[in-house]
C-alpha atoms as a PDB file:
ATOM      1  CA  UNK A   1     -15.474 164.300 295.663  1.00  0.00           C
ATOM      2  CA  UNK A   2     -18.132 162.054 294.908  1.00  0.00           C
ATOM      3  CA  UNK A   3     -20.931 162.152 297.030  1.00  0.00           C
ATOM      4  CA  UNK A   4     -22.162 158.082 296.598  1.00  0.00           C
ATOM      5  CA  UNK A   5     -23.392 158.938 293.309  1.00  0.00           C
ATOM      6  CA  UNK A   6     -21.504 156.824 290.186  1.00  0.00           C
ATOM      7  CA  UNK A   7     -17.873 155.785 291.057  1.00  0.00           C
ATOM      8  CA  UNK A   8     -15.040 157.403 289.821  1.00  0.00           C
ATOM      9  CA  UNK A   9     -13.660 154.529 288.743  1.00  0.00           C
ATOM     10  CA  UNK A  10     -14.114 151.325 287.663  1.00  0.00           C
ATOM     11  CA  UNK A  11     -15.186 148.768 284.927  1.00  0.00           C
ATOM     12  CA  UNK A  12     -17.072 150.188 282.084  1.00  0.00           C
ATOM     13  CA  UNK A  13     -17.649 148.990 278.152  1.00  0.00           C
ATOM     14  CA  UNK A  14     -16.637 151.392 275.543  1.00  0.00           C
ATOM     15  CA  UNK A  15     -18.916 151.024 272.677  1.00  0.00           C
ATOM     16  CA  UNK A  16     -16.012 149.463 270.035  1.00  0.00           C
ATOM     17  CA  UNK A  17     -15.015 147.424 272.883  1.00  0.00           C
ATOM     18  CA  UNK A  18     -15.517 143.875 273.022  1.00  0.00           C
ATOM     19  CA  UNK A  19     -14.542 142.988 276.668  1.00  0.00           C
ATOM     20  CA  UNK A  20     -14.682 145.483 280.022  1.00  0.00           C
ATOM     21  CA  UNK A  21     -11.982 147.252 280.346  1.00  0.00           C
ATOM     22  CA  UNK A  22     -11.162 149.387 283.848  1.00  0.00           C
ATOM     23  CA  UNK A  23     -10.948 153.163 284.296  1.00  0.00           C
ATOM     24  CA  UNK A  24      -9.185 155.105 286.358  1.00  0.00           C
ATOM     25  CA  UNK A  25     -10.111 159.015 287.682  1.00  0.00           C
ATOM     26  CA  UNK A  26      -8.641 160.353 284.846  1.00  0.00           C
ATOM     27  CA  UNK A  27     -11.021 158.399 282.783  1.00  0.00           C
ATOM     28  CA  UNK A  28      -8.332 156.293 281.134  1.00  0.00           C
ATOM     29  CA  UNK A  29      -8.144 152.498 281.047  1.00  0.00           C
ATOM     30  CA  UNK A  30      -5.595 150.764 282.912  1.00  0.00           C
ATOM     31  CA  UNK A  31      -4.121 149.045 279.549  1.00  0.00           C
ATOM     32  CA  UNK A  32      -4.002 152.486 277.848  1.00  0.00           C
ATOM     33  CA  UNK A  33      -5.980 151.259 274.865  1.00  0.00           C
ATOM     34  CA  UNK A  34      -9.738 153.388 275.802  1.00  0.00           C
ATOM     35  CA  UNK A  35     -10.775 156.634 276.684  1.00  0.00           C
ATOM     36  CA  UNK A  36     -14.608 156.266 278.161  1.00  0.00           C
ATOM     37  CA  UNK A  37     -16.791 158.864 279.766  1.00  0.00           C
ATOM     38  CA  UNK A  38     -19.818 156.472 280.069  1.00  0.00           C
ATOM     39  CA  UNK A  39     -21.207 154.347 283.239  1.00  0.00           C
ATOM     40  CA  UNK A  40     -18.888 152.313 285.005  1.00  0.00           C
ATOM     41  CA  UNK A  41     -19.530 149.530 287.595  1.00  0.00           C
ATOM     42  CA  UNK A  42     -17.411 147.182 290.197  1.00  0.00           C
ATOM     43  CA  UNK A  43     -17.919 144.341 288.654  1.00  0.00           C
ATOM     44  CA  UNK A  44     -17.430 142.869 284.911  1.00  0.00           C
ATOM     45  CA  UNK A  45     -18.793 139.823 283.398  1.00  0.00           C
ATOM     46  CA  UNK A  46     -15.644 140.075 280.697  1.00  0.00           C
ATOM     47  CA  UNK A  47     -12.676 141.704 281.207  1.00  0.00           C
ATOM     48  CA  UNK A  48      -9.699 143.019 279.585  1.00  0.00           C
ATOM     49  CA  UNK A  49      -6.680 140.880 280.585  1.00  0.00           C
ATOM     50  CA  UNK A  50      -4.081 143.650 280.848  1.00  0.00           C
ATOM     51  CA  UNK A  51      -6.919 145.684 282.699  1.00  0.00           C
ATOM     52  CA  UNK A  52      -7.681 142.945 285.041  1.00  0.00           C
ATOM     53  CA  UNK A  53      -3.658 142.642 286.013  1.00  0.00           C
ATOM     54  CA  UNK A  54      -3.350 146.229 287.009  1.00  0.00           C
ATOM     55  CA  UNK A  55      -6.628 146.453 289.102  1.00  0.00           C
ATOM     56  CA  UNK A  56      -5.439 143.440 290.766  1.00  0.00           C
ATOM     57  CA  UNK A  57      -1.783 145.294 291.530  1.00  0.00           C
ATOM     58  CA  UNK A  58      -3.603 148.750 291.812  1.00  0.00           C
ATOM     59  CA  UNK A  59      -5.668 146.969 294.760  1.00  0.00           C
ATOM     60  CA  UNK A  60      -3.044 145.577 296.465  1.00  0.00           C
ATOM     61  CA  UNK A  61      -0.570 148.328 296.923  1.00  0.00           C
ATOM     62  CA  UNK A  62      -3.278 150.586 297.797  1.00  0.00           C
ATOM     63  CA  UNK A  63      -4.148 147.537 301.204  1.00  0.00           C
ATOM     64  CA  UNK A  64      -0.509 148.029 301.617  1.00  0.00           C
ATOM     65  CA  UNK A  65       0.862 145.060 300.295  1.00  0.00           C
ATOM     66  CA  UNK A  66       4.819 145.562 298.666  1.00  0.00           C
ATOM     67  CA  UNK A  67       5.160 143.171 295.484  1.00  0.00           C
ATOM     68  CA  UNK A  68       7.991 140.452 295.846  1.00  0.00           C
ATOM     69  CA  UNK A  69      10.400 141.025 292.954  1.00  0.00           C
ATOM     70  CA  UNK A  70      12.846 138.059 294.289  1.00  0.00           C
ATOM     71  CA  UNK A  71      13.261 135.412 291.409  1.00  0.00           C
ATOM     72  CA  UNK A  72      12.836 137.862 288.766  1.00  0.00           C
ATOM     73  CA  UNK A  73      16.749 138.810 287.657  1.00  0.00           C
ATOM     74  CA  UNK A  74      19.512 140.374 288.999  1.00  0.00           C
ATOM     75  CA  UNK A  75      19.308 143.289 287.015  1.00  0.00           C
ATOM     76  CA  UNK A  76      21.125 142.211 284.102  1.00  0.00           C
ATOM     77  CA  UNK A  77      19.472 142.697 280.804  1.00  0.00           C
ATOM     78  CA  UNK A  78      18.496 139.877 279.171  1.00  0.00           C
ATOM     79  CA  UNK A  79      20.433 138.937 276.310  1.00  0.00           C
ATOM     80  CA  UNK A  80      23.516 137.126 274.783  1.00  0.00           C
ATOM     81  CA  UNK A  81      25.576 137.047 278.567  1.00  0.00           C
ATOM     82  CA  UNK A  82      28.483 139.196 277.025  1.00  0.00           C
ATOM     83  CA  UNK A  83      28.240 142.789 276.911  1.00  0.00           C
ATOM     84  CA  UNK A  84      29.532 144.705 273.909  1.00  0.00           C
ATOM     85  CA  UNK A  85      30.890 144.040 270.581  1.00  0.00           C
ATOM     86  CA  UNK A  86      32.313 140.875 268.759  1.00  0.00           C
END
């Protein structure tokens, strides 16, 4: 619905921020942190670490790549290896 006029979203510094920080359509950044209704651009020179993360996932499942959970637990909590009490 944007007609090549400012993206609807990208990276963008909130005044009180100290680092970039990207923003999705609803105007919300990807950490959860900002709110920003300001300019925002495709690239930053500093980012947000958290931010950075979930453009970098939000990119790839949108080309269509699925995300490899193998390795990461078998869907056991983490924790003391014996369920209930002593």
């Amino acid at each position: 619905m944007s007609s090549g006029g400012e993206p609807v979203e990208g990276w963008g510094y909130p005044p009180a921020a100290f680092v970039a920080h990207y923003f999705g359509p609803d105007r919300r950044s990807l950490c959860g942190r900002w709110r920003y209704a300001g300019a925002l651009g495709r690239t930053a020179v500093t980012k947000c670490r958290r931010c950075e993360r979930l453009a970098a996932r939000r990119a790839g499942e949108a080309a269509g790549e699925k995300r490899d959970d193998a390795g990461r637990g078998g869907g056991e909590p983490a924790g003391r290896g014996r369920s209930g009490p002593r």
